[in-house]
C-alpha atoms as a PDB file:
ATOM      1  CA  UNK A   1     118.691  55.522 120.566  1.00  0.00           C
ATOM      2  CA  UNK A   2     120.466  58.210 118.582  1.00  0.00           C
ATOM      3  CA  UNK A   3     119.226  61.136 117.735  1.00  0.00           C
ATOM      4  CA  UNK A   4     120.741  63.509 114.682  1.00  0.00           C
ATOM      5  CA  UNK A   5     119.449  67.221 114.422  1.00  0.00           C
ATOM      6  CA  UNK A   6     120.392  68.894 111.236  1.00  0.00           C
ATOM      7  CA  UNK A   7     119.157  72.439 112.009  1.00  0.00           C
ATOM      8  CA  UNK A   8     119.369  75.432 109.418  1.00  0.00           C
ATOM      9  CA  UNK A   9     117.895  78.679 110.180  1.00  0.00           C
ATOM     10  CA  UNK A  10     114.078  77.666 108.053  1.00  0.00           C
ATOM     11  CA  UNK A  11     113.847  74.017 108.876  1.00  0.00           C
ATOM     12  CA  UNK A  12     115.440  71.335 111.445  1.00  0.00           C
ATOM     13  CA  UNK A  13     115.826  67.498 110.595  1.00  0.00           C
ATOM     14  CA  UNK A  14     115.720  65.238 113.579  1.00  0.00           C
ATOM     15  CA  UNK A  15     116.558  61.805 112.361  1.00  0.00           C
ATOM     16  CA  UNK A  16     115.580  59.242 114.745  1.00  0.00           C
ATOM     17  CA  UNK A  17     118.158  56.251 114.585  1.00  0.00           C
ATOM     18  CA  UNK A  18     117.149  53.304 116.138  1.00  0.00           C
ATOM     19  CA  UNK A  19     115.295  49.879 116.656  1.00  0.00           C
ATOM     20  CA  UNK A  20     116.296  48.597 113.218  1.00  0.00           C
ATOM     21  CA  UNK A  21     113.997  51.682 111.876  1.00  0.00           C
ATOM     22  CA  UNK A  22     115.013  55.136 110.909  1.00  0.00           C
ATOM     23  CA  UNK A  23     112.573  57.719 111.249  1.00  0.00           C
ATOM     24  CA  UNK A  24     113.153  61.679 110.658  1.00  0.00           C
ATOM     25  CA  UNK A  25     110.552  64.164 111.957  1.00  0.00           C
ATOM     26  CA  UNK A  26     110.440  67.801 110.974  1.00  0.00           C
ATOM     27  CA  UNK A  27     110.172  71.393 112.929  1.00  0.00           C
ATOM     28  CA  UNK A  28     110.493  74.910 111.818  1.00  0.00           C
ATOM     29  CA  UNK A  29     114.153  76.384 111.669  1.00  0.00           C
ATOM     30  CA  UNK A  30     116.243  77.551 114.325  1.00  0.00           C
ATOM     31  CA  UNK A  31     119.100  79.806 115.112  1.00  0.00           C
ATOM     32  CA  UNK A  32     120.427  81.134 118.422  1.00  0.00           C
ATOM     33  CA  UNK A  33     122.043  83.880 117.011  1.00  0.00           C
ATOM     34  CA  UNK A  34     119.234  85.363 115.612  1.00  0.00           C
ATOM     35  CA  UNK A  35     116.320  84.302 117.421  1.00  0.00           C
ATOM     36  CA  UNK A  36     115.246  84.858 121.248  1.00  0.00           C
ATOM     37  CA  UNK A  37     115.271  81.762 123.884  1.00  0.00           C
ATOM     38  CA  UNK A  38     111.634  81.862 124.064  1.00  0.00           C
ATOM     39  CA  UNK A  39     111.018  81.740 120.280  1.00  0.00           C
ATOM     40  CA  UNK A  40     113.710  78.567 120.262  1.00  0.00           C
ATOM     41  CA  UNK A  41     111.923  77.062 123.297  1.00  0.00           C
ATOM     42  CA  UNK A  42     108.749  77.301 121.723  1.00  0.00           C
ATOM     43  CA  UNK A  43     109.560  75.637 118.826  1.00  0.00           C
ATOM     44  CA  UNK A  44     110.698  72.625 120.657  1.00  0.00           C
ATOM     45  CA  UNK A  45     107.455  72.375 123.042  1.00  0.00           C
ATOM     46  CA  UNK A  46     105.228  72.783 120.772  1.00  0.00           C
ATOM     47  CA  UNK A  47     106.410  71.308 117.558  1.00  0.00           C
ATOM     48  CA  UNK A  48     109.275  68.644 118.586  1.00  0.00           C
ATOM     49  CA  UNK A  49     108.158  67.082 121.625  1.00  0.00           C
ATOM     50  CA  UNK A  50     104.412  66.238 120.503  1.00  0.00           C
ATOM     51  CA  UNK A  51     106.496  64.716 117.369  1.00  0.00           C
ATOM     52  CA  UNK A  52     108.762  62.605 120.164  1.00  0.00           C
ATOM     53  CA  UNK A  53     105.793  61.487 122.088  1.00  0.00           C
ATOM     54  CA  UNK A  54     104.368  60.570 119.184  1.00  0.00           C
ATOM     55  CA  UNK A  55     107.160  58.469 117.727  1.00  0.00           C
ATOM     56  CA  UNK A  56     107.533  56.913 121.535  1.00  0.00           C
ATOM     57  CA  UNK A  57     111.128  58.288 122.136  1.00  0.00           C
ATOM     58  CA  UNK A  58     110.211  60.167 125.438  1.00  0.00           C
ATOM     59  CA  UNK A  59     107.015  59.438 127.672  1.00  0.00           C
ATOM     60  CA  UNK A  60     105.505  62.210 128.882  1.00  0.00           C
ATOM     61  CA  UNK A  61     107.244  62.211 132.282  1.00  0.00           C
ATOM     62  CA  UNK A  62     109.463  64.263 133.890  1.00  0.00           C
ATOM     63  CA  UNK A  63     112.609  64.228 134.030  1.00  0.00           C
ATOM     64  CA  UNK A  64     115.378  61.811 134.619  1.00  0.00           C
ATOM     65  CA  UNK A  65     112.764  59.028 134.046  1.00  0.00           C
ATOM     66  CA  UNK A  66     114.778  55.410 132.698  1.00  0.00           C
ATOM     67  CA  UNK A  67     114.232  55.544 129.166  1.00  0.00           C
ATOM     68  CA  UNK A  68     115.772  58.852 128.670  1.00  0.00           C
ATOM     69  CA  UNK A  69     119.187  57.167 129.827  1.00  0.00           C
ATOM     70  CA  UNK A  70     119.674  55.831 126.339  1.00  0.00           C
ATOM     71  CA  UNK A  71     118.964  58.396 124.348  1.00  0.00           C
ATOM     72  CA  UNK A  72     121.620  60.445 122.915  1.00  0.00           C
ATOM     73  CA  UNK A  73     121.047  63.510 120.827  1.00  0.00           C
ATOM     74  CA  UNK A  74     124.066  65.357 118.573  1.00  0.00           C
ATOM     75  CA  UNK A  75     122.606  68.679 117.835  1.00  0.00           C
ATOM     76  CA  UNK A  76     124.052  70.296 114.615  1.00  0.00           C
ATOM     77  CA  UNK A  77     122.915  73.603 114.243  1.00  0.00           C
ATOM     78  CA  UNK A  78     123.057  77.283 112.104  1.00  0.00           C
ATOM     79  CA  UNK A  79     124.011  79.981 114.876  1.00  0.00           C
ATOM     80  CA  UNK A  80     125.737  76.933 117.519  1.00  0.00           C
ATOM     81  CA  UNK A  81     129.060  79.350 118.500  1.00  0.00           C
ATOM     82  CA  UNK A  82     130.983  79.039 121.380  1.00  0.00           C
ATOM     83  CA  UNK A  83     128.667  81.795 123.369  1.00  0.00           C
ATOM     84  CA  UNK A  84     125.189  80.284 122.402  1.00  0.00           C
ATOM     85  CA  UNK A  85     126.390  76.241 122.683  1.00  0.00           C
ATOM     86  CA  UNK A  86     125.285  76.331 126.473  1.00  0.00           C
ATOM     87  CA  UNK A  87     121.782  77.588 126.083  1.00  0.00           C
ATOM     88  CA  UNK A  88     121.003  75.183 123.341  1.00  0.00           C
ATOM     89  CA  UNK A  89     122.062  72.368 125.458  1.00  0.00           C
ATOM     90  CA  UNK A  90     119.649  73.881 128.640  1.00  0.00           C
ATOM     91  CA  UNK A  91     116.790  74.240 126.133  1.00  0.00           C
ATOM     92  CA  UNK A  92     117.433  70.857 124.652  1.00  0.00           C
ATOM     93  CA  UNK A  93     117.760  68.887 128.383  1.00  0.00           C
ATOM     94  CA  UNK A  94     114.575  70.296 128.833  1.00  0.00           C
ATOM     95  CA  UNK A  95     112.799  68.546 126.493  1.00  0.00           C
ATOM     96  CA  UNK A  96     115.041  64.815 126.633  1.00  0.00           C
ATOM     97  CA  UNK A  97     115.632  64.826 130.487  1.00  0.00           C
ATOM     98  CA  UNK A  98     118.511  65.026 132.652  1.00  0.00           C
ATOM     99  CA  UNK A  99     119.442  61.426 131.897  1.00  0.00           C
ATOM    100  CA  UNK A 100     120.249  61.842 127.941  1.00  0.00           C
ATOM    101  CA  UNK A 101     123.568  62.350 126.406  1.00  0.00           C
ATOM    102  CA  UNK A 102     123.361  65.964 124.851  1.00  0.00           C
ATOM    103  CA  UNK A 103     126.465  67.383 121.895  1.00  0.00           C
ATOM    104  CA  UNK A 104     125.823  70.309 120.548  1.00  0.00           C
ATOM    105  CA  UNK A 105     127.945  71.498 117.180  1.00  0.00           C
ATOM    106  CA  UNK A 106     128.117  74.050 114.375  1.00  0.00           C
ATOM    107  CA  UNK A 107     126.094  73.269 111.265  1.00  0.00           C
ATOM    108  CA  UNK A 108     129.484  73.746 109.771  1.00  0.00           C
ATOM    109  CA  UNK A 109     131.288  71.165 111.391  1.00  0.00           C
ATOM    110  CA  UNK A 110     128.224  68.541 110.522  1.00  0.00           C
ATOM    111  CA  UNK A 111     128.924  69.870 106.565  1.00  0.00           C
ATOM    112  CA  UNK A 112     132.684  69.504 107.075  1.00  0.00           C
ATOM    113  CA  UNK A 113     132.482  65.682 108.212  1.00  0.00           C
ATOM    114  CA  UNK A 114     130.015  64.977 105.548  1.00  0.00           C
ATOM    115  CA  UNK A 115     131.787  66.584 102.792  1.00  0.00           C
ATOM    116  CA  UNK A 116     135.391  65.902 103.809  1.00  0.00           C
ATOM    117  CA  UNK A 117     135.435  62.915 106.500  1.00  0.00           C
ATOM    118  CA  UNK A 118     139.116  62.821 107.572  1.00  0.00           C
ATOM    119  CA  UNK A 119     140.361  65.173 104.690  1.00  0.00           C
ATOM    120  CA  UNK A 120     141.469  68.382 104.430  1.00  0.00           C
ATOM    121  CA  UNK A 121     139.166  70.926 102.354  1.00  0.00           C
ATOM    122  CA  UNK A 122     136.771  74.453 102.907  1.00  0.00           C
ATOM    123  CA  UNK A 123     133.493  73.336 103.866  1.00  0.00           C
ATOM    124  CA  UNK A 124     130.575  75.566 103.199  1.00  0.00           C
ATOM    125  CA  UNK A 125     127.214  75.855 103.610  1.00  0.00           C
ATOM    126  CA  UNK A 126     125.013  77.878 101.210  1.00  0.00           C
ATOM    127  CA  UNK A 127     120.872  77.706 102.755  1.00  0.00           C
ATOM    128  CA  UNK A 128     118.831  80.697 104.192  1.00  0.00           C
ATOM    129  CA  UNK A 129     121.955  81.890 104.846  1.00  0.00           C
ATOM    130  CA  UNK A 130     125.457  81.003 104.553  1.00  0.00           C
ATOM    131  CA  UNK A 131     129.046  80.104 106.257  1.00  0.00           C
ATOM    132  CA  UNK A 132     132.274  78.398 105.572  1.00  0.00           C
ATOM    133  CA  UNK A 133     135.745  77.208 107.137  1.00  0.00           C
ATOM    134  CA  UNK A 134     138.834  76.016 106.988  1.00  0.00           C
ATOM    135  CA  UNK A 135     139.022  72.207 107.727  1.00  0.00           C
ATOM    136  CA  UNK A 136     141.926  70.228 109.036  1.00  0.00           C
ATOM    137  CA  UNK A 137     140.523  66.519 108.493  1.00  0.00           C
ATOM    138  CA  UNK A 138     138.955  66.771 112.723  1.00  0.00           C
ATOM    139  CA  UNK A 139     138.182  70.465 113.405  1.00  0.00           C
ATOM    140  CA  UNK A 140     137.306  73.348 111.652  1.00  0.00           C
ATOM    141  CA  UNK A 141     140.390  75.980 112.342  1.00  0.00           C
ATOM    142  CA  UNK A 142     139.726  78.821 110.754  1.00  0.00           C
ATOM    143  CA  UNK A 143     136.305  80.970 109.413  1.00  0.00           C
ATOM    144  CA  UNK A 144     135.528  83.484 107.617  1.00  0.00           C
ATOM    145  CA  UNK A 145     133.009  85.839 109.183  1.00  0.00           C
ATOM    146  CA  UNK A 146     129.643  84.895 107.793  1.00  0.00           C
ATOM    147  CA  UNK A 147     128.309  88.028 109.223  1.00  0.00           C
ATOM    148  CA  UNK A 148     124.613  88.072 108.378  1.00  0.00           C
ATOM    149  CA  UNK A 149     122.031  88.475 105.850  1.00  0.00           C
ATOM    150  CA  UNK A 150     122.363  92.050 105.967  1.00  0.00           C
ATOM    151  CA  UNK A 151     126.201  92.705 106.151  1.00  0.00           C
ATOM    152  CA  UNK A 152     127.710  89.238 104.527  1.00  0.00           C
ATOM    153  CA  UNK A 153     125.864  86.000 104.115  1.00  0.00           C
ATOM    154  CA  UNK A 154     127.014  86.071 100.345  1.00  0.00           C
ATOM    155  CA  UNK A 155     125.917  82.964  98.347  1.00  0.00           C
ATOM    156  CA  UNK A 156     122.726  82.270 100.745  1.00  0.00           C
ATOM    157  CA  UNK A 157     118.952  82.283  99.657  1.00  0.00           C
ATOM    158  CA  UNK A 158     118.808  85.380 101.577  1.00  0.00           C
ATOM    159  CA  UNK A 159     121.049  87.421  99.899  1.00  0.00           C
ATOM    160  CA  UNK A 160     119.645  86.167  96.451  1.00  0.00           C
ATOM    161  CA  UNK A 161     115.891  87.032  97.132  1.00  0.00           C
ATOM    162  CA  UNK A 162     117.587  90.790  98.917  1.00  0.00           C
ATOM    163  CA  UNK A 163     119.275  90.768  94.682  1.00  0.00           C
ATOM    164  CA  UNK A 164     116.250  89.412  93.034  1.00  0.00           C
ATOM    165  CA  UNK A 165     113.739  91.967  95.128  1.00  0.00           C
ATOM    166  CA  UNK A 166     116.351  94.871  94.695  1.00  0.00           C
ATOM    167  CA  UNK A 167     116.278  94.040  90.680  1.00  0.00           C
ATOM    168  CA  UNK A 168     112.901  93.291  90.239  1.00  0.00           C
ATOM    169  CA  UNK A 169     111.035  96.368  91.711  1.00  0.00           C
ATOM    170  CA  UNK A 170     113.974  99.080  90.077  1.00  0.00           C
ATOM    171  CA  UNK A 171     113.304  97.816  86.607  1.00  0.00           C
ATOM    172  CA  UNK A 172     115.855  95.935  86.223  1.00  0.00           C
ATOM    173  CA  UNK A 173     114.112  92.700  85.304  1.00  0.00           C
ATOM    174  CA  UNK A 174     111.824  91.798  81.655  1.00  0.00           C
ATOM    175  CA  UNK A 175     108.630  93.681  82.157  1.00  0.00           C
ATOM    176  CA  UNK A 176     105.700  91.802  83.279  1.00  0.00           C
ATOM    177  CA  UNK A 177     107.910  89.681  85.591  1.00  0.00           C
ATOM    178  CA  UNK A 178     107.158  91.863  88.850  1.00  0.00           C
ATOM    179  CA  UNK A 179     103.210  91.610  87.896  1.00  0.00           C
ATOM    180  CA  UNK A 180     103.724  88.081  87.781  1.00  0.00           C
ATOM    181  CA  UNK A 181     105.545  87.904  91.167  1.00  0.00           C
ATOM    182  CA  UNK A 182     103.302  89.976  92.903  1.00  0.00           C
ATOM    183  CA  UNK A 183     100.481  87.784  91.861  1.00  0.00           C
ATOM    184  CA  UNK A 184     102.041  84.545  92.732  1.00  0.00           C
ATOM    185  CA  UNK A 185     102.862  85.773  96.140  1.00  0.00           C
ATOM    186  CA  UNK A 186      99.594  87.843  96.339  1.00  0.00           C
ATOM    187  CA  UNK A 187     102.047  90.605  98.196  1.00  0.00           C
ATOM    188  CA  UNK A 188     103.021  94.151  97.131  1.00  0.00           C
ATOM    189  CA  UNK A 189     106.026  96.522  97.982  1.00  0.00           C
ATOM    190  CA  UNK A 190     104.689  97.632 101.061  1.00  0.00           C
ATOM    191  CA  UNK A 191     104.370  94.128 102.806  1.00  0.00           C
ATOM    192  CA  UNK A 192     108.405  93.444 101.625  1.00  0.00           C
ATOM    193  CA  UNK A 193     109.128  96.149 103.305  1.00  0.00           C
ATOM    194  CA  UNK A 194     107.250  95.066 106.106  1.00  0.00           C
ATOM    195  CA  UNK A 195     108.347  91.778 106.611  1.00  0.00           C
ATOM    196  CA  UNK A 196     112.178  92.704 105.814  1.00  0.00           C
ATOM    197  CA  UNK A 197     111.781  95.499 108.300  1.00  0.00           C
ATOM    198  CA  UNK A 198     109.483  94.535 110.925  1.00  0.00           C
ATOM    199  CA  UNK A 199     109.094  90.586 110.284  1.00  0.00           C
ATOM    200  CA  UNK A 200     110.257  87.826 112.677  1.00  0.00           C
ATOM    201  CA  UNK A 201     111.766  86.169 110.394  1.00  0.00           C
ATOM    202  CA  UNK A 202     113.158  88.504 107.275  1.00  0.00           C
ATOM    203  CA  UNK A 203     116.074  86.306 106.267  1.00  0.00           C
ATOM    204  CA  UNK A 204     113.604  83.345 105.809  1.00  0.00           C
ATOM    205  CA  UNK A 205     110.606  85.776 103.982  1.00  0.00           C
ATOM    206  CA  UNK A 206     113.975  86.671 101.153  1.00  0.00           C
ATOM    207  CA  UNK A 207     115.232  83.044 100.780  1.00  0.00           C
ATOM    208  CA  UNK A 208     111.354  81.874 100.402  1.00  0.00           C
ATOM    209  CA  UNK A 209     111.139  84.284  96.737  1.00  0.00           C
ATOM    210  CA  UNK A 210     113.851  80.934  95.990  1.00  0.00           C
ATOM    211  CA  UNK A 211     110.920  79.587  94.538  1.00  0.00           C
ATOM    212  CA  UNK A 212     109.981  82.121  92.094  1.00  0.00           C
ATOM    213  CA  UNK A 213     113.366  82.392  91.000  1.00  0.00           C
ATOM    214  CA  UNK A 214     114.040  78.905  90.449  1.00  0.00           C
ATOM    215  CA  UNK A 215     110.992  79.104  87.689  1.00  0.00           C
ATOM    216  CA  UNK A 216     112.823  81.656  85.542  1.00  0.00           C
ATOM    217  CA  UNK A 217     116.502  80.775  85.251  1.00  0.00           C
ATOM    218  CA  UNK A 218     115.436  80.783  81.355  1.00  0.00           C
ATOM    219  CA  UNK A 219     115.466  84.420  81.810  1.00  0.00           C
ATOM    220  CA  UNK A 220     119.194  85.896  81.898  1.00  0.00           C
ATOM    221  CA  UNK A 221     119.306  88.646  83.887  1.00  0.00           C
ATOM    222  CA  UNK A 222     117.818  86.172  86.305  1.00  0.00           C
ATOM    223  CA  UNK A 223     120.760  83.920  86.193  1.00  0.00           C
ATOM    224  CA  UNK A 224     123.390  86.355  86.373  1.00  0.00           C
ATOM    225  CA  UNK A 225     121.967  87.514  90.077  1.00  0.00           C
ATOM    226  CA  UNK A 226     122.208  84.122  91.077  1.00  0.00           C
ATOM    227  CA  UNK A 227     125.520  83.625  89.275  1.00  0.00           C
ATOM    228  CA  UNK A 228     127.011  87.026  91.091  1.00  0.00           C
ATOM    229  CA  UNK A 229     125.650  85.811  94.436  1.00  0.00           C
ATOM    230  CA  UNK A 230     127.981  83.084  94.332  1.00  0.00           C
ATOM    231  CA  UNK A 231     130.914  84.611  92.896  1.00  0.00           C
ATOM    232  CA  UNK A 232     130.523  87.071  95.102  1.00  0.00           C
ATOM    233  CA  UNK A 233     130.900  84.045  97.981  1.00  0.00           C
ATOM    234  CA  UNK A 234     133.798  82.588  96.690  1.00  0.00           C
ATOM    235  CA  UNK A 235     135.724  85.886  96.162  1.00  0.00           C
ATOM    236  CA  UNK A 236     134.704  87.524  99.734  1.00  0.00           C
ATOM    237  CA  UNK A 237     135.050  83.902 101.614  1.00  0.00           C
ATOM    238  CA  UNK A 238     136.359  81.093  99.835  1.00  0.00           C
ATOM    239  CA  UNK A 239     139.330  83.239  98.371  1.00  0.00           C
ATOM    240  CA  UNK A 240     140.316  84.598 101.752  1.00  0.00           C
ATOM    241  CA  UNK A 241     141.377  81.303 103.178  1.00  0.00           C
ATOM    242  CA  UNK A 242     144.310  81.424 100.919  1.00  0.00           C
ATOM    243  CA  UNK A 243     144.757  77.961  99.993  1.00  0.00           C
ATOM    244  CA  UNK A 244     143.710  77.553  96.547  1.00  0.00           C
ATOM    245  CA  UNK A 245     145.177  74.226  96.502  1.00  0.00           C
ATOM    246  CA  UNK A 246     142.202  72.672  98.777  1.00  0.00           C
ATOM    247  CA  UNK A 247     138.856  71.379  97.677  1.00  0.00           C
ATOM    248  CA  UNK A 248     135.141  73.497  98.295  1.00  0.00           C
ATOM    249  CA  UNK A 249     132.541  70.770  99.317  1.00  0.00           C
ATOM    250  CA  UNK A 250     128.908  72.601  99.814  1.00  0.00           C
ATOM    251  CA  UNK A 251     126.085  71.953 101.432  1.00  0.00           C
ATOM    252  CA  UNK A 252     122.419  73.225 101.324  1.00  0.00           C
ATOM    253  CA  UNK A 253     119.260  73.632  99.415  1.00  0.00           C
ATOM    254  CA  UNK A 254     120.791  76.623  97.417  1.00  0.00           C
ATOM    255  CA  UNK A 255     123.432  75.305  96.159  1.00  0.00           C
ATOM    256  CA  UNK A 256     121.945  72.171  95.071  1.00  0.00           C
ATOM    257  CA  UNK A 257     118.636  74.505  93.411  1.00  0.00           C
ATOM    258  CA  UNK A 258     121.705  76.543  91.635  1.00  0.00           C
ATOM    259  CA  UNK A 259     123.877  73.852  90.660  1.00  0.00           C
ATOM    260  CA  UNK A 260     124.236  74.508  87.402  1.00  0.00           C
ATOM    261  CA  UNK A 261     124.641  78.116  88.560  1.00  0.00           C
ATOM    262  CA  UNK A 262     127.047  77.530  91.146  1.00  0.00           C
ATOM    263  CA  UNK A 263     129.268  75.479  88.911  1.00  0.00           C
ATOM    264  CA  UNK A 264     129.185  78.203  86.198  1.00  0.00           C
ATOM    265  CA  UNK A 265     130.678  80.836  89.133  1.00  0.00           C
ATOM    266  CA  UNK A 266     133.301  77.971  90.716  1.00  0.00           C
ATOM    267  CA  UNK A 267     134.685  77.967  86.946  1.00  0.00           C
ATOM    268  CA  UNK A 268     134.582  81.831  86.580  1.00  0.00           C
ATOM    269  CA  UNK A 269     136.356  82.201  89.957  1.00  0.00           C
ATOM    270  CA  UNK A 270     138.561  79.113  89.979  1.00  0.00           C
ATOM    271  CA  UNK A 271     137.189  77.484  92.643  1.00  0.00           C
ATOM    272  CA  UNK A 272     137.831  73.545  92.597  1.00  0.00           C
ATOM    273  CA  UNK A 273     134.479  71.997  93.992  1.00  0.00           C
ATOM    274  CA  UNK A 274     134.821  68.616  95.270  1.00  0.00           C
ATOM    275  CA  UNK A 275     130.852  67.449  96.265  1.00  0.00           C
ATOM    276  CA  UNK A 276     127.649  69.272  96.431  1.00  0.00           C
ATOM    277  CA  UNK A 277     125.329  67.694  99.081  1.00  0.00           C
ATOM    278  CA  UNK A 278     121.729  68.676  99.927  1.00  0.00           C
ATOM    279  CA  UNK A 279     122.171  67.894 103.773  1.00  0.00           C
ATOM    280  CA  UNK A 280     124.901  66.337 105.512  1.00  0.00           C
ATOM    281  CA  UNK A 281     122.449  63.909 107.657  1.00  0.00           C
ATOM    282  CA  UNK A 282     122.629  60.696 105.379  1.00  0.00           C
ATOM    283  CA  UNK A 283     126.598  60.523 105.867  1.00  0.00           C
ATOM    284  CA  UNK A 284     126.430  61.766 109.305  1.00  0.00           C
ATOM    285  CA  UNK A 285     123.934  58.731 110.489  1.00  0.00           C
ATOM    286  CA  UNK A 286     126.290  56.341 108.292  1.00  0.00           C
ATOM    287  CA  UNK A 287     129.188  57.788 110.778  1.00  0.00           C
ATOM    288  CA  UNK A 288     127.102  57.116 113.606  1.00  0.00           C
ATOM    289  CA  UNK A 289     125.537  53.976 112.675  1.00  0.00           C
ATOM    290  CA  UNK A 290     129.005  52.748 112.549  1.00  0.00           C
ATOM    291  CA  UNK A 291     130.461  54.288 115.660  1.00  0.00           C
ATOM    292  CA  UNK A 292     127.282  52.313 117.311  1.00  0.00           C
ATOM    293  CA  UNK A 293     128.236  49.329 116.266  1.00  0.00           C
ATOM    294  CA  UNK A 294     132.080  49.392 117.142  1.00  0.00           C
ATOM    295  CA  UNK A 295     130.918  50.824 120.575  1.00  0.00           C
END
């Protein structure tokens, strides 16, 4: 049994391949870099292994029982560097068993073998937050610091809902538009500030105002933040690769949301986008599927 975990930073996909029967159960998002061990372990007690127990792929055992021996999971995830690889793989034996096979990758490189398979191109993601690099056609060799929703992350959900938020309550939006936000949301000034401030999660609380803003792209000072976001990517990441020559594949719920968006900036910019994919996990299970059956 194979096991394929597309994690971003506000949801994971674990997609179950297996027994003639695919199967893909959902947990909250996670991200070593920005969350603690205990809020990452949590998540995986208490919302993936009922989920597993459920769907039979582990008993409920200890470890290094015999039908963990089969199971191998490839764990592509938002915050998987070099220094936080080992703890994910710890945290993840914990819950499979000494006897399962356990990779764990970048979200990036997952994107860059969707998007780009053996090719050369600049793979990018653009979710709750956002990333890119430089791919060969087998590793990614070069990134540009992503650097965080509060520093970089240019392009992401986060940075949009920091523009739209920034925008809305200075005036710089129709009037009636914050009233209507407010409503919606049933939040007011001081809560944003709260949750941005104080909250667990404040990259996730900005990307989730993603679906207010996706109901008025009619208006156009609207689309202009989100059109800026992504120029604002491409010139402070894509363009600092210096190899105009290569294709941009994306992936991620903001860039799909924004297409029409992200398109108009790739044009303004001169950016030459090759595919847009939601998530990388339908070509990534075709890869595997197929490495299963060559094994």
């Amino acid at each position: 049994m194979i096991i394929l975990a597309d994690a971003g930073s506000t949801k994971v996909d674990w997609l179950i391949l297996g027994n003639n029967k695919d199967r893909t159960i959902k947990t909250n998002g996670i991200n070593p870099a920005v969350m603690s061990q205990s809020q990452i372990s949590d998540i995986l007690h208490n919302e993936l292994r009922p989920q597993l127990l459920e769907n039979g792929v582990i008993d409920n055992c200890n470890s290094n029982i015999n039908l963990e021996n089969y199971i191998e999971v490839y764990y592509y995830g938002a915050g998987c560097t070099v220094p936080n690889i080992p703890k994910m793989k710890i945290m993840l034996q914990e819950i499979f068993g000494l006897g399962a096979k356990i990779e764990v990758e970048s979200d990036l490189t997952a994107a860059a073998c969707a998007l780009f398979g053996n090719n050369k191109g600049i793979a990018c993601i653009l979710g709750t937050g956002s990333n890119s690099g430089l791919y060969n056609g087998q590793h990614i060799i070069h990134k540009v610091p992503a650097m965080g929703y509060i520093l970089g992350d240019e392009g992401s959900g986060a940075v949009l809902g920091r523009l739209f938020l920034n925008a809305l309550y200075k005036g710089l939006l129709p009037e009636g538009l914050l009233g209507e936000f407010e409503r919606q949301f049933s939040i007011t000034l001081d809560d944003i500030i709260s949750n941005v401030y104080h909250g667990n999660s404040p990259s996730k609380f900005l990307a989730s105002t993603s679906v207010f803003i996706a109901k008025h792209l009619d208006i156009k000072q609207v689309e202009n933040i989100i059109i800026e976001n992504f120029r604002s990517f491409f010139r402070n990441n894509i363009k600092q690769y210096s190899h105009p020559e290569l294709e941009v594949g994306i992936v991620g719920s903001i860039a799909c949301i924004y297409h029409k968006q992200l398109m108009k900036a790739a044009d303004i910019e001169n950016i030459k986008i090759r595919m847009i994919l939601k998530s990388p996990s339908e070509r990534l299970a075709e890869y595997y599927k197929m490495h299963a059956n060559h094994a």
